[in-house]
PDB file of N, CA and C in Angstrom:
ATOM      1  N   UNK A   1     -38.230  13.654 -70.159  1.00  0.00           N
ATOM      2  CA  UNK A   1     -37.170  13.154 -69.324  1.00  0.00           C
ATOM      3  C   UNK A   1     -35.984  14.118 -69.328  1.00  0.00           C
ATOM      4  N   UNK A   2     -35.765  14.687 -70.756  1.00  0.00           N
ATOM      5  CA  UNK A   2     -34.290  15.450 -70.500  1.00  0.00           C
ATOM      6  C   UNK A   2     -35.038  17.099 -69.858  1.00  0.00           C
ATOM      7  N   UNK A   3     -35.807  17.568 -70.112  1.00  0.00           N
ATOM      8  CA  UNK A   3     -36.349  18.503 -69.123  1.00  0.00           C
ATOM      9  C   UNK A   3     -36.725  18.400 -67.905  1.00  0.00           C
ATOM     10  N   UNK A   4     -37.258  17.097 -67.049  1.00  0.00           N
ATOM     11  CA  UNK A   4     -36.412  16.703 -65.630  1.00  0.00           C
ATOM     12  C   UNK A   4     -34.881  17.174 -65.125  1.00  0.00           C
ATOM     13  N   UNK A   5     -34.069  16.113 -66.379  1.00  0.00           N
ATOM     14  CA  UNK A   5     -32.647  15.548 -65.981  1.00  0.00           C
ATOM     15  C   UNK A   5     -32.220  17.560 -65.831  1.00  0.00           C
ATOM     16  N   UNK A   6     -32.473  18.530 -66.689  1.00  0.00           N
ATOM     17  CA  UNK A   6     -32.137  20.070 -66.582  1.00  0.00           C
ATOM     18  C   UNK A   6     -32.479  20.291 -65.628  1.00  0.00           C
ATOM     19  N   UNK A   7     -34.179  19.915 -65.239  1.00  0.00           N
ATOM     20  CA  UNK A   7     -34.196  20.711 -64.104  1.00  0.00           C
ATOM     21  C   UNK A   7     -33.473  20.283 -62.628  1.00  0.00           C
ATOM     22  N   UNK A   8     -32.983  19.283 -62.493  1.00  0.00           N
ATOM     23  CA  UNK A   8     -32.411  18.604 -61.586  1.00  0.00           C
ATOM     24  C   UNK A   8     -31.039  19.390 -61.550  1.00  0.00           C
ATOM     25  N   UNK A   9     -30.131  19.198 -62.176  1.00  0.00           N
ATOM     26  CA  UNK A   9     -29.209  19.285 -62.903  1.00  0.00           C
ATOM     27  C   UNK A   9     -28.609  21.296 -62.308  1.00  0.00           C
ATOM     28  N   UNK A  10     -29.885  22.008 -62.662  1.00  0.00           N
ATOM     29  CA  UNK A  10     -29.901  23.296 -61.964  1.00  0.00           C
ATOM     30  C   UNK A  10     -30.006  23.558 -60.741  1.00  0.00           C
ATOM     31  N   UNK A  11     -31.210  22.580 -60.486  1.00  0.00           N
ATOM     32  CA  UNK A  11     -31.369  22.671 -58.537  1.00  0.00           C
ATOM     33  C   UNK A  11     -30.406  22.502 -58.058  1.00  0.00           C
ATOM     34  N   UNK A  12     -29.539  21.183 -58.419  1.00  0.00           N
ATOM     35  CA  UNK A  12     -28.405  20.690 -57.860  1.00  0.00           C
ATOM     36  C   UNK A  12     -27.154  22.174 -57.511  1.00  0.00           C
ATOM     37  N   UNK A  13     -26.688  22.774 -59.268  1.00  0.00           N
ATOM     38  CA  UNK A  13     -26.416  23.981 -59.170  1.00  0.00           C
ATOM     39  C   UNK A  13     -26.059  25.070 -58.001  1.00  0.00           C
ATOM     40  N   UNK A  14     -27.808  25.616 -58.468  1.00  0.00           N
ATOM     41  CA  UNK A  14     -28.073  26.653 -57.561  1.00  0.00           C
ATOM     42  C   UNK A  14     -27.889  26.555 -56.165  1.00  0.00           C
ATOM     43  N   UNK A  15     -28.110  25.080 -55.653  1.00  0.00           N
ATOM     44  CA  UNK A  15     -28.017  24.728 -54.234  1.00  0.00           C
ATOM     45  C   UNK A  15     -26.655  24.647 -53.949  1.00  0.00           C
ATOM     46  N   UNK A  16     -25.659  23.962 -54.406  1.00  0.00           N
ATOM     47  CA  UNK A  16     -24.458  23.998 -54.314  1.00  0.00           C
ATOM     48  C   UNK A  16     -23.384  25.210 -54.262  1.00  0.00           C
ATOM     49  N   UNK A  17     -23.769  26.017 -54.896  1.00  0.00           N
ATOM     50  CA  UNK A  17     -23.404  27.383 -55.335  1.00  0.00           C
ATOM     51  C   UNK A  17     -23.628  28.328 -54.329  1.00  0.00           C
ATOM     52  N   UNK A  18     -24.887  27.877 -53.529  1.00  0.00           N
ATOM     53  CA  UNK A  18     -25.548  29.052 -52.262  1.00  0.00           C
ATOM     54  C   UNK A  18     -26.218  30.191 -53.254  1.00  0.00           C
ATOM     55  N   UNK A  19     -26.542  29.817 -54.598  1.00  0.00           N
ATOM     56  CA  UNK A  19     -27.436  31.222 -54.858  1.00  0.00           C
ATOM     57  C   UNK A  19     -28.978  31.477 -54.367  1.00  0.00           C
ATOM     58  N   UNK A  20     -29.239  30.312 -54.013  1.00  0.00           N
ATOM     59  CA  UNK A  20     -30.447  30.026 -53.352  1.00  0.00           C
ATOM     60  C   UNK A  20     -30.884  29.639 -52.227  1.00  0.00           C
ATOM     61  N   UNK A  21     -31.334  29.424 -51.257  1.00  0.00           N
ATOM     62  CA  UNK A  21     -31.926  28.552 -50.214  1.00  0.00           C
ATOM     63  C   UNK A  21     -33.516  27.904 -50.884  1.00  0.00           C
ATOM     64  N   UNK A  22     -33.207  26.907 -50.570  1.00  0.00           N
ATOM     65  CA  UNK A  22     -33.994  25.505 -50.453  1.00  0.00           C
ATOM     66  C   UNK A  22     -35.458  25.805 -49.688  1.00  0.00           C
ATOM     67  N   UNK A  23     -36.758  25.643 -50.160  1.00  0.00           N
ATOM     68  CA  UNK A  23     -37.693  25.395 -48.991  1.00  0.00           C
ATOM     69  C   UNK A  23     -38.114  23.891 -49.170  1.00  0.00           C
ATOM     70  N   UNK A  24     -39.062  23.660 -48.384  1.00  0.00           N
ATOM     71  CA  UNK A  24     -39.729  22.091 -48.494  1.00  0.00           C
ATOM     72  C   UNK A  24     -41.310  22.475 -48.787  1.00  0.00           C
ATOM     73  N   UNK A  25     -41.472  21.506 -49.407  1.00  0.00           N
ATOM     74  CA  UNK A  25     -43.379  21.364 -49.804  1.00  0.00           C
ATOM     75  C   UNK A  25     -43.234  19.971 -48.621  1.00  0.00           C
ATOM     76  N   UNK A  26     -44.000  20.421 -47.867  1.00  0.00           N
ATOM     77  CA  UNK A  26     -44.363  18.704 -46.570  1.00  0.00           C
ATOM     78  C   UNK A  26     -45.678  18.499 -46.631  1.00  0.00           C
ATOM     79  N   UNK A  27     -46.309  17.432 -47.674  1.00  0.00           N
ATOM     80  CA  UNK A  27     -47.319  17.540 -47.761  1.00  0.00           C
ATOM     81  C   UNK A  27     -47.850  15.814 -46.289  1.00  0.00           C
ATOM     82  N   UNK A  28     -48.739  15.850 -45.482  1.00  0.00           N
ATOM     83  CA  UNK A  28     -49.192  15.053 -44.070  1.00  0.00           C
ATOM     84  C   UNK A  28     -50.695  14.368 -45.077  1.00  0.00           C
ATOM     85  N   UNK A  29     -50.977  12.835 -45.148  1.00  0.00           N
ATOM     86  CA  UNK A  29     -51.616  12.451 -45.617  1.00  0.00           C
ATOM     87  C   UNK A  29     -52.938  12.323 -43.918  1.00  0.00           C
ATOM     88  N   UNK A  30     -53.970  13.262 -44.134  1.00  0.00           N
ATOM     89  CA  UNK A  30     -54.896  13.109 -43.101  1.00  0.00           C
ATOM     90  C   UNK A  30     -56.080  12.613 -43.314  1.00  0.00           C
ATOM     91  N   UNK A  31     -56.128  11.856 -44.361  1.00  0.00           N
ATOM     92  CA  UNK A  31     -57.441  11.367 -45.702  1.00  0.00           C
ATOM     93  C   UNK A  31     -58.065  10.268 -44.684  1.00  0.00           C
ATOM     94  N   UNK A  32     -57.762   9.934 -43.244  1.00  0.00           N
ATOM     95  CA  UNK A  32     -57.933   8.903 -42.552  1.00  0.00           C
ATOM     96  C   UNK A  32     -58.143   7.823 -43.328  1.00  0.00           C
ATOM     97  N   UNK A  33     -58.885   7.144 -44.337  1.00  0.00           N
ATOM     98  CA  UNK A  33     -58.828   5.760 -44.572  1.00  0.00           C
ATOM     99  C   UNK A  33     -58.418   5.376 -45.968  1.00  0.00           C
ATOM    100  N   UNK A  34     -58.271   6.876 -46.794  1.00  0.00           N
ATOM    101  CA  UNK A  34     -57.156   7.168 -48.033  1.00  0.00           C
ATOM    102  C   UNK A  34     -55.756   7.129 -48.215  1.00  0.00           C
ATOM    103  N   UNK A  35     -55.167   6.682 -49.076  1.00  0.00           N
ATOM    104  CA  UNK A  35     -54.152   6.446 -49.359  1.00  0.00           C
ATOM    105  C   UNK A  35     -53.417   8.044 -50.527  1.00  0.00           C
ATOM    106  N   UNK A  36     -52.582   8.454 -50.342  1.00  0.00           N
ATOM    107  CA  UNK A  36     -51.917   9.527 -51.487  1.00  0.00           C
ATOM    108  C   UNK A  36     -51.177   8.431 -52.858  1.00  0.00           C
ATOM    109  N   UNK A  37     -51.887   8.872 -53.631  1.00  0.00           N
ATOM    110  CA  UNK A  37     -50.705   8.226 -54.499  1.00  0.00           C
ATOM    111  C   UNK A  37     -49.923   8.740 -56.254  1.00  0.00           C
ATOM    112  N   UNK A  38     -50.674   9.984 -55.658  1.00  0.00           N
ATOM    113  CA  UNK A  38     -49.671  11.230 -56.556  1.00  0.00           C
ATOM    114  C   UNK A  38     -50.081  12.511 -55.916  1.00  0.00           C
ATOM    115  N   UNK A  39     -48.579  13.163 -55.810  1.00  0.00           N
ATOM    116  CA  UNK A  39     -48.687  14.509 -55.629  1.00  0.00           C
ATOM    117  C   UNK A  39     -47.709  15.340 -56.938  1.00  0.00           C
ATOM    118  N   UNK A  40     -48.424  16.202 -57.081  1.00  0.00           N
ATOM    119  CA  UNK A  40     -48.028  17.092 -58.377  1.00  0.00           C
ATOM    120  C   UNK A  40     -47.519  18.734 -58.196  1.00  0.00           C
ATOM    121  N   UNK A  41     -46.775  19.223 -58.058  1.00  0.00           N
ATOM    122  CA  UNK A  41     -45.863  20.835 -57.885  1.00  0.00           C
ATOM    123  C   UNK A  41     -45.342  20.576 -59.359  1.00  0.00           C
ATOM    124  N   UNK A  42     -46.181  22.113 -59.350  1.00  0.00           N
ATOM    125  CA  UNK A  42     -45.639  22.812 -61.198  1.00  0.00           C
ATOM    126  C   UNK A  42     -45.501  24.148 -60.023  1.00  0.00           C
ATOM    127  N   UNK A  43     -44.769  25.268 -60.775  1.00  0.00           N
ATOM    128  CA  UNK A  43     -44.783  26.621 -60.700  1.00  0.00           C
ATOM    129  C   UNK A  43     -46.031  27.070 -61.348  1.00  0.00           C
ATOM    130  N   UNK A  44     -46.596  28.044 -60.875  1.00  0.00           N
ATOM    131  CA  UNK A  44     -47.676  28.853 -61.345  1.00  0.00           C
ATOM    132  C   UNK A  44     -47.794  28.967 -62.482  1.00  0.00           C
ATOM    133  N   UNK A  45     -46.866  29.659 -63.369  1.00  0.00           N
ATOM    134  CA  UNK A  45     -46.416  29.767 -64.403  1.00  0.00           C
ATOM    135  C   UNK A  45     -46.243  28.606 -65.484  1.00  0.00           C
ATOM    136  N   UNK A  46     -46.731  27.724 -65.205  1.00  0.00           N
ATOM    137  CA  UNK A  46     -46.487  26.621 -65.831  1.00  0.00           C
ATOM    138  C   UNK A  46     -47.920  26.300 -66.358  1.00  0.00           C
ATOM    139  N   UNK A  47     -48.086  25.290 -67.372  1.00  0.00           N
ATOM    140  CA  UNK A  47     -49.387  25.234 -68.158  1.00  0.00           C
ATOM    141  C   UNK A  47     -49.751  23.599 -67.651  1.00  0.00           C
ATOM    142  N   UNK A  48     -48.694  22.897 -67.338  1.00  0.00           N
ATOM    143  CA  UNK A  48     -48.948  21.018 -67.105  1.00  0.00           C
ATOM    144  C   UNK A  48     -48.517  20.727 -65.672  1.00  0.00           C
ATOM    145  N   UNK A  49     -48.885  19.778 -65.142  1.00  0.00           N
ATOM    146  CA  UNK A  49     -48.452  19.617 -63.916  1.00  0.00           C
ATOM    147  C   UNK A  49     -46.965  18.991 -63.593  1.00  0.00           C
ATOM    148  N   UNK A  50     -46.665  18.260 -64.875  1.00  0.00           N
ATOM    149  CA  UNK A  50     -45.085  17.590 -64.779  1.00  0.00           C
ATOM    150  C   UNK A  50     -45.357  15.844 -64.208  1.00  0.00           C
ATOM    151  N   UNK A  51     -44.606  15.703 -63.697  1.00  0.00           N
ATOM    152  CA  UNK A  51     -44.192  14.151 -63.066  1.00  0.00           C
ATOM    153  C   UNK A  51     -44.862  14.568 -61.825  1.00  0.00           C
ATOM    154  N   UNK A  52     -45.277  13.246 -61.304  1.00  0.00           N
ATOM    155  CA  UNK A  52     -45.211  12.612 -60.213  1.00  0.00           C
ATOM    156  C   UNK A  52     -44.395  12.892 -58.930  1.00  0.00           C
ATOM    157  N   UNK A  53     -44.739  13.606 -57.865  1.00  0.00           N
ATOM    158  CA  UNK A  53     -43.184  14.144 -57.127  1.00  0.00           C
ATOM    159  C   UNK A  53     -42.875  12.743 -56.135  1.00  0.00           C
ATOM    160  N   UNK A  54     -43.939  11.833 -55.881  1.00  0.00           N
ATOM    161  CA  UNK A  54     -43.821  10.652 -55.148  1.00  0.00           C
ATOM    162  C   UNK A  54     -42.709   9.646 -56.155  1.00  0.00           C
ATOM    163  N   UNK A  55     -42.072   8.985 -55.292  1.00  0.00           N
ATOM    164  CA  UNK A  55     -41.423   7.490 -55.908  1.00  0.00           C
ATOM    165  C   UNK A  55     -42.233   6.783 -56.309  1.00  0.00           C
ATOM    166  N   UNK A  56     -41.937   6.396 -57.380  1.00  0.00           N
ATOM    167  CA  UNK A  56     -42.864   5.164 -57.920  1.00  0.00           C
ATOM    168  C   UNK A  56     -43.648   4.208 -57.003  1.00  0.00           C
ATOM    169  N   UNK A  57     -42.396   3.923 -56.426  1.00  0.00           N
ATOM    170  CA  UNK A  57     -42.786   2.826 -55.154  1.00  0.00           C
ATOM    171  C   UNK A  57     -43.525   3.273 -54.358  1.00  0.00           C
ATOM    172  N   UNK A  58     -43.537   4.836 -54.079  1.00  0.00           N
ATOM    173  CA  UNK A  58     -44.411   5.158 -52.469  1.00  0.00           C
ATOM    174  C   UNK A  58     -45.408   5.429 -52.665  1.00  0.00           C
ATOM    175  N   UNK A  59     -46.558   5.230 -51.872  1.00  0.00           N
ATOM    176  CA  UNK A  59     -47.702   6.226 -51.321  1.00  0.00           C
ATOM    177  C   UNK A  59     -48.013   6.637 -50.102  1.00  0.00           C
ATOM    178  N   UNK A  60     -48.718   7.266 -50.046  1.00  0.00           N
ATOM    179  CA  UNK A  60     -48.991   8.227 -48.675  1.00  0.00           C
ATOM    180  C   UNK A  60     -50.002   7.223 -47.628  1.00  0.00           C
ATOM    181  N   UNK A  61     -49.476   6.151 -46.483  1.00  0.00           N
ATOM    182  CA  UNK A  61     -50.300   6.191 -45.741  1.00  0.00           C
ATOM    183  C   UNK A  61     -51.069   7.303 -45.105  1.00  0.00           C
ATOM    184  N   UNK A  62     -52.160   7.061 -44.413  1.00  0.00           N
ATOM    185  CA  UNK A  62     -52.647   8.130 -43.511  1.00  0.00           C
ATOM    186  C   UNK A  62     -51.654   8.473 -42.223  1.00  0.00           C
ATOM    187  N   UNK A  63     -51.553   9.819 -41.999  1.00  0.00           N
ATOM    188  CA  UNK A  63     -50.504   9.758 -40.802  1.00  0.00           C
ATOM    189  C   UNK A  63     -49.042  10.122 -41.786  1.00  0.00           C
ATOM    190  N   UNK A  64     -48.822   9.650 -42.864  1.00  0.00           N
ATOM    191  CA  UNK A  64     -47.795   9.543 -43.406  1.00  0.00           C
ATOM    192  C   UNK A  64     -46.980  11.066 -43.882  1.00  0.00           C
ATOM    193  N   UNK A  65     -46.057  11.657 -44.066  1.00  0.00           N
ATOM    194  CA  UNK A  65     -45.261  12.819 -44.713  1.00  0.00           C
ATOM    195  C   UNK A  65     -44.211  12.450 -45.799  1.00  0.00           C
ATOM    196  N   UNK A  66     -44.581  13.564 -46.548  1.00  0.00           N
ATOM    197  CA  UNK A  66     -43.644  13.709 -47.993  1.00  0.00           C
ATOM    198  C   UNK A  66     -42.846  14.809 -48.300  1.00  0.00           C
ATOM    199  N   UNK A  67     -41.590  15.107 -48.223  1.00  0.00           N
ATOM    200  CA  UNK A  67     -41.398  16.124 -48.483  1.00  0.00           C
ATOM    201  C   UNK A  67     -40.611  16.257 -49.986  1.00  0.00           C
ATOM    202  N   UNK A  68     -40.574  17.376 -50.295  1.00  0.00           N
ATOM    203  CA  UNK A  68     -40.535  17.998 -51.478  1.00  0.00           C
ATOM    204  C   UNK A  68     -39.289  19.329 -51.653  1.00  0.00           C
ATOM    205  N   UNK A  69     -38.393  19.160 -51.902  1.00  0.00           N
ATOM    206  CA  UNK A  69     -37.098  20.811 -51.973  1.00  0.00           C
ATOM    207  C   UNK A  69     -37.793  21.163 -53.116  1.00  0.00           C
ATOM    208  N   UNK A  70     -37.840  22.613 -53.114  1.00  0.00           N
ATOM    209  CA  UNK A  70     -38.207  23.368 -54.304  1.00  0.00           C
ATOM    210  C   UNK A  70     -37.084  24.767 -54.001  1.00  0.00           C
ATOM    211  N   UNK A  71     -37.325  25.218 -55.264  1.00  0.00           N
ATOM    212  CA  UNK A  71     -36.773  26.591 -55.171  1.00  0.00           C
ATOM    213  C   UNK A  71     -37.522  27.854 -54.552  1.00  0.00           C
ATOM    214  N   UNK A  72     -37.040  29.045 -53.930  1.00  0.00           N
ATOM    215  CA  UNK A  72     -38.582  29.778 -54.211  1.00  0.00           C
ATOM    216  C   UNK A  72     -38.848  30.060 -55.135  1.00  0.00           C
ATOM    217  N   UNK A  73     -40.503  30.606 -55.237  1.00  0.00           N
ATOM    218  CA  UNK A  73     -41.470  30.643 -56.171  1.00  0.00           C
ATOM    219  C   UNK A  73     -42.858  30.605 -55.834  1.00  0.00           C
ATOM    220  N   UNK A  74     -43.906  30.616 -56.573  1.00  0.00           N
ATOM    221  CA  UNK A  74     -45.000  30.116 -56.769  1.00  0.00           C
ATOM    222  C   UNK A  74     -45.731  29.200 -57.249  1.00  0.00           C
ATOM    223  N   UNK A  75     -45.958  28.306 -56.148  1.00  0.00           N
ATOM    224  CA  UNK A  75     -46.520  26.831 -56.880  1.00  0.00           C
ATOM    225  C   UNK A  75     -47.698  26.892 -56.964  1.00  0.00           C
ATOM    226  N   UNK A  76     -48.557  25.571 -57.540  1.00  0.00           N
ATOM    227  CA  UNK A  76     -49.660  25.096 -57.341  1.00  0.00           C
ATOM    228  C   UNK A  76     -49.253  23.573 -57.127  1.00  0.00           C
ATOM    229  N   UNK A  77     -50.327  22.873 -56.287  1.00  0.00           N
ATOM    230  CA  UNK A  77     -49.850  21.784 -55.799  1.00  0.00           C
ATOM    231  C   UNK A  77     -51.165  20.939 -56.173  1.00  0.00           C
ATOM    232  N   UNK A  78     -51.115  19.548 -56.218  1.00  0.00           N
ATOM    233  CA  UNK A  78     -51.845  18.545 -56.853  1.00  0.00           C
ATOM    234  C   UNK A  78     -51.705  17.585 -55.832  1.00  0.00           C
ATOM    235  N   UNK A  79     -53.092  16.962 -55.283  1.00  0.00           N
ATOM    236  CA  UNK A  79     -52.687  15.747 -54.396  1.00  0.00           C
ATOM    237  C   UNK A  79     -53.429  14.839 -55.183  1.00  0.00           C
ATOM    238  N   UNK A  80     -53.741  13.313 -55.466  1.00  0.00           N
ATOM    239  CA  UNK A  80     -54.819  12.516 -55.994  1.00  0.00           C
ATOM    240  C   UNK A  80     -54.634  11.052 -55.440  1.00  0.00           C
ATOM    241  N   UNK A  81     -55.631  10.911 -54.975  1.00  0.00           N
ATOM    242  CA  UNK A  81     -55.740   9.627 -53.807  1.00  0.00           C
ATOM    243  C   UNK A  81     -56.435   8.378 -54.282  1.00  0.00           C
ATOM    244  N   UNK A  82     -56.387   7.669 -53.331  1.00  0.00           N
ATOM    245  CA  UNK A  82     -56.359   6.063 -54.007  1.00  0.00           C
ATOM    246  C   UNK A  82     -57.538   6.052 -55.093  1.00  0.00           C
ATOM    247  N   UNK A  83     -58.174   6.729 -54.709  1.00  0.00           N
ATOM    248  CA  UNK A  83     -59.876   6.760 -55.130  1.00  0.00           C
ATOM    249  C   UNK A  83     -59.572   7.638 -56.439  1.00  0.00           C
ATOM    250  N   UNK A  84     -59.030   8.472 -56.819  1.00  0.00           N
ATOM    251  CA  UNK A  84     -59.062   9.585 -58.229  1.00  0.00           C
ATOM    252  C   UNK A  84     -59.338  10.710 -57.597  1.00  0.00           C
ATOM    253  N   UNK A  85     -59.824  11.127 -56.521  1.00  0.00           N
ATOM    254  CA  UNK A  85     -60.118  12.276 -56.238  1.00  0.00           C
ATOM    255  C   UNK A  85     -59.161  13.565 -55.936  1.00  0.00           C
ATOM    256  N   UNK A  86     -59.134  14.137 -56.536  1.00  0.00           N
ATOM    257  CA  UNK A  86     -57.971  15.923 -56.097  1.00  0.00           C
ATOM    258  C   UNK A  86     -58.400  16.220 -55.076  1.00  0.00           C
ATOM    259  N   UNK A  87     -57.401  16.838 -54.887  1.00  0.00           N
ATOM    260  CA  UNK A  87     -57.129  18.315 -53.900  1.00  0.00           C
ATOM    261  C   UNK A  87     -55.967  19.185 -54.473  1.00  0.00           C
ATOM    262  N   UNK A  88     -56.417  20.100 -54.343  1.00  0.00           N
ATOM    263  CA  UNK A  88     -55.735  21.412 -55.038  1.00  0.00           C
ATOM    264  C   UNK A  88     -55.472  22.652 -54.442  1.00  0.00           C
ATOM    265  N   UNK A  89     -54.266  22.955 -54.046  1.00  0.00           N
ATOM    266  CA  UNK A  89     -53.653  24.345 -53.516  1.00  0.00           C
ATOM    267  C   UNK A  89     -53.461  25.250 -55.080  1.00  0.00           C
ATOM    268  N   UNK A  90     -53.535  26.531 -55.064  1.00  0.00           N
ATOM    269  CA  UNK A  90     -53.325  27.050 -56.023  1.00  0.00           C
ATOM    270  C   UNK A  90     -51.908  28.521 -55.893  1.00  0.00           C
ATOM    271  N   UNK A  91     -51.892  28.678 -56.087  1.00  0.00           N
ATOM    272  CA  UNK A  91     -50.732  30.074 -55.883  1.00  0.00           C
ATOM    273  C   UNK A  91     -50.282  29.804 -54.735  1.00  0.00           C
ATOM    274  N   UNK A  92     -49.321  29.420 -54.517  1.00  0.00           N
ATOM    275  CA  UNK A  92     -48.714  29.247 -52.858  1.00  0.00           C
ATOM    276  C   UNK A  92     -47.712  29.714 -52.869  1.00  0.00           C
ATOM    277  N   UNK A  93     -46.989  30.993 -52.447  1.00  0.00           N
ATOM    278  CA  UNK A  93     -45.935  31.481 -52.726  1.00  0.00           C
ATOM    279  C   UNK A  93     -44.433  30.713 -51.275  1.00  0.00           C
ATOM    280  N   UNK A  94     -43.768  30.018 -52.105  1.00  0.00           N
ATOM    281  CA  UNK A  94     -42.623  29.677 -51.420  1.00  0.00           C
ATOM    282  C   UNK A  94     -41.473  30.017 -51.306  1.00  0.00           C
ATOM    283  N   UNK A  95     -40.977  30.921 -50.067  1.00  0.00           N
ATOM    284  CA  UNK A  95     -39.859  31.136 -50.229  1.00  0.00           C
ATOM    285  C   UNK A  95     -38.737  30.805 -49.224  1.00  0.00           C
ATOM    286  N   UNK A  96     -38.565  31.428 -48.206  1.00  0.00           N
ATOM    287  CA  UNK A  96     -37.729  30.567 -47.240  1.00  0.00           C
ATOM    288  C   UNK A  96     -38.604  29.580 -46.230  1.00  0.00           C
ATOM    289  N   UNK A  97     -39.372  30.019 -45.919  1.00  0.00           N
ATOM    290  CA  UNK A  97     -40.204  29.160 -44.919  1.00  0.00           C
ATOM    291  C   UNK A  97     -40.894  28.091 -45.634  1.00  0.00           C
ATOM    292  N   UNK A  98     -41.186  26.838 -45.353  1.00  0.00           N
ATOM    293  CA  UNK A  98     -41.228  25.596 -45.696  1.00  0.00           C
ATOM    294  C   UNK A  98     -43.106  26.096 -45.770  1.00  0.00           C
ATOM    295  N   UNK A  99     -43.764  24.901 -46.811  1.00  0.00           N
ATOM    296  CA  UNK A  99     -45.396  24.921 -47.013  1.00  0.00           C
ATOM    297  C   UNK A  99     -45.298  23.470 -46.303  1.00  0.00           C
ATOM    298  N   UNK A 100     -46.411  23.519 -45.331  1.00  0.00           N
ATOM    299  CA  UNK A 100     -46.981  22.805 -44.631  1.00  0.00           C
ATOM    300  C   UNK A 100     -48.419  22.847 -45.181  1.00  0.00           C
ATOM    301  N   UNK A 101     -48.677  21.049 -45.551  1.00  0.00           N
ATOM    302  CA  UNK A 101     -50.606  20.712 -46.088  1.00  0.00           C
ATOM    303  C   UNK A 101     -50.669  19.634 -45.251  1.00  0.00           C
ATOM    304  N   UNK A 102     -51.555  19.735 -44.750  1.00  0.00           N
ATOM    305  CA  UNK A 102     -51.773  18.470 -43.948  1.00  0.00           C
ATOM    306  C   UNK A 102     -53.202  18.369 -44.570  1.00  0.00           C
ATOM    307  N   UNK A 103     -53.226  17.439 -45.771  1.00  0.00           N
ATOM    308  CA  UNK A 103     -54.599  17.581 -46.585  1.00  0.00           C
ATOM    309  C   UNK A 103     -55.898  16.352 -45.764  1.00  0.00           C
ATOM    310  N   UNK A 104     -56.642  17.636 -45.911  1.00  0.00           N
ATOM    311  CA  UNK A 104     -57.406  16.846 -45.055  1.00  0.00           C
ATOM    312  C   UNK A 104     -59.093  16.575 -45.732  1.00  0.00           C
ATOM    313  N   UNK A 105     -60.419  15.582 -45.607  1.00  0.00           N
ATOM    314  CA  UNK A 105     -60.772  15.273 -46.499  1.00  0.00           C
ATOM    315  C   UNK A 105     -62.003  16.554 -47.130  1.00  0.00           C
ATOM    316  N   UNK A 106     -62.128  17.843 -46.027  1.00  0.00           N
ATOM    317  CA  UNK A 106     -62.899  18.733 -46.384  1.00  0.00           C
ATOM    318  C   UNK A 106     -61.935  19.489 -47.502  1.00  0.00           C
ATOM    319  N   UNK A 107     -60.720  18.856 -47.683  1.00  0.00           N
ATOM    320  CA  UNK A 107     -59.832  19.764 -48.921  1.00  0.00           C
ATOM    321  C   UNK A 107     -60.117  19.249 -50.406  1.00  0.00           C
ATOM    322  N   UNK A 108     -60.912  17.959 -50.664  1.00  0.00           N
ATOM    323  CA  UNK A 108     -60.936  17.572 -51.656  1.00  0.00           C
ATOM    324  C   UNK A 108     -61.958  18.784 -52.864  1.00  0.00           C
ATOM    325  N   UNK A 109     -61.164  18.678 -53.822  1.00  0.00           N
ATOM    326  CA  UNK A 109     -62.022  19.675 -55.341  1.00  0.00           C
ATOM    327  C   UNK A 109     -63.189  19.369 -55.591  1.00  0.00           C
ATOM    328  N   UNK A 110     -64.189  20.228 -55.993  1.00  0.00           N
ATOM    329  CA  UNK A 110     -65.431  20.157 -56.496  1.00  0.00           C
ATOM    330  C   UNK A 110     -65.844  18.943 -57.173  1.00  0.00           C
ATOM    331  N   UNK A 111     -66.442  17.958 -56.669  1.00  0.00           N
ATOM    332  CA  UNK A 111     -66.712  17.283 -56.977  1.00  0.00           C
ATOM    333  C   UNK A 111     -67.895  17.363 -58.686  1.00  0.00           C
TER     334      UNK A 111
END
């Protein structure tokens, strides 16, 4: 929790400050009869996936969008749907231009 509340705490920062520009992760739930009900952004560099980037409360109808401010960088991204099943972006480099997934169900991981 207090390594959240930092990292928040910096975004807030950096954004305020103008040392950075902002992109968006917009992840489009296209699972047609699936529901999203965690999506996960770590940096590359990172070993765990972290929290939950959805509200507790939300999930992804089909049709539905989520967006996400990040810093730039290099993510990997985590989707997992009503059912348990992933989908997985890996190295996605973000920097000013926004990542657009419109995950769709030929994206799901090796089963």
């Amino acid at each position: 929790m207090l390594k959240l509340f930092i990292s928040a705490m910096l975004l807030l920062f950096l954004l305020t400050t103008g040392c950075f520009d902002p992109a968006k992760i917009v992840i489009t739930n296209e699972l047609a009869e699936r529901n999203i009900e965690y999506i996960y952004v770590s940096s590359t560099s990172e070993d765990e996936w972290g929290i939950n980037s959805l509200p507790e409360w939300k999930i992804l109808l089909p049709g539905e969008s989520h967006e996400i401010t990040v810093l730039p960088d290099t993510y990997d991204v985590q989707i997992v749907d009503d059912r348990g099943y992933t989908y997985t972006v890996w190295d996605t480099e973000i920097q000013t231009e926004d990542f657009v997934w419109e995950v769709l169900p030929s994206d799901v991981d090796q089963l």
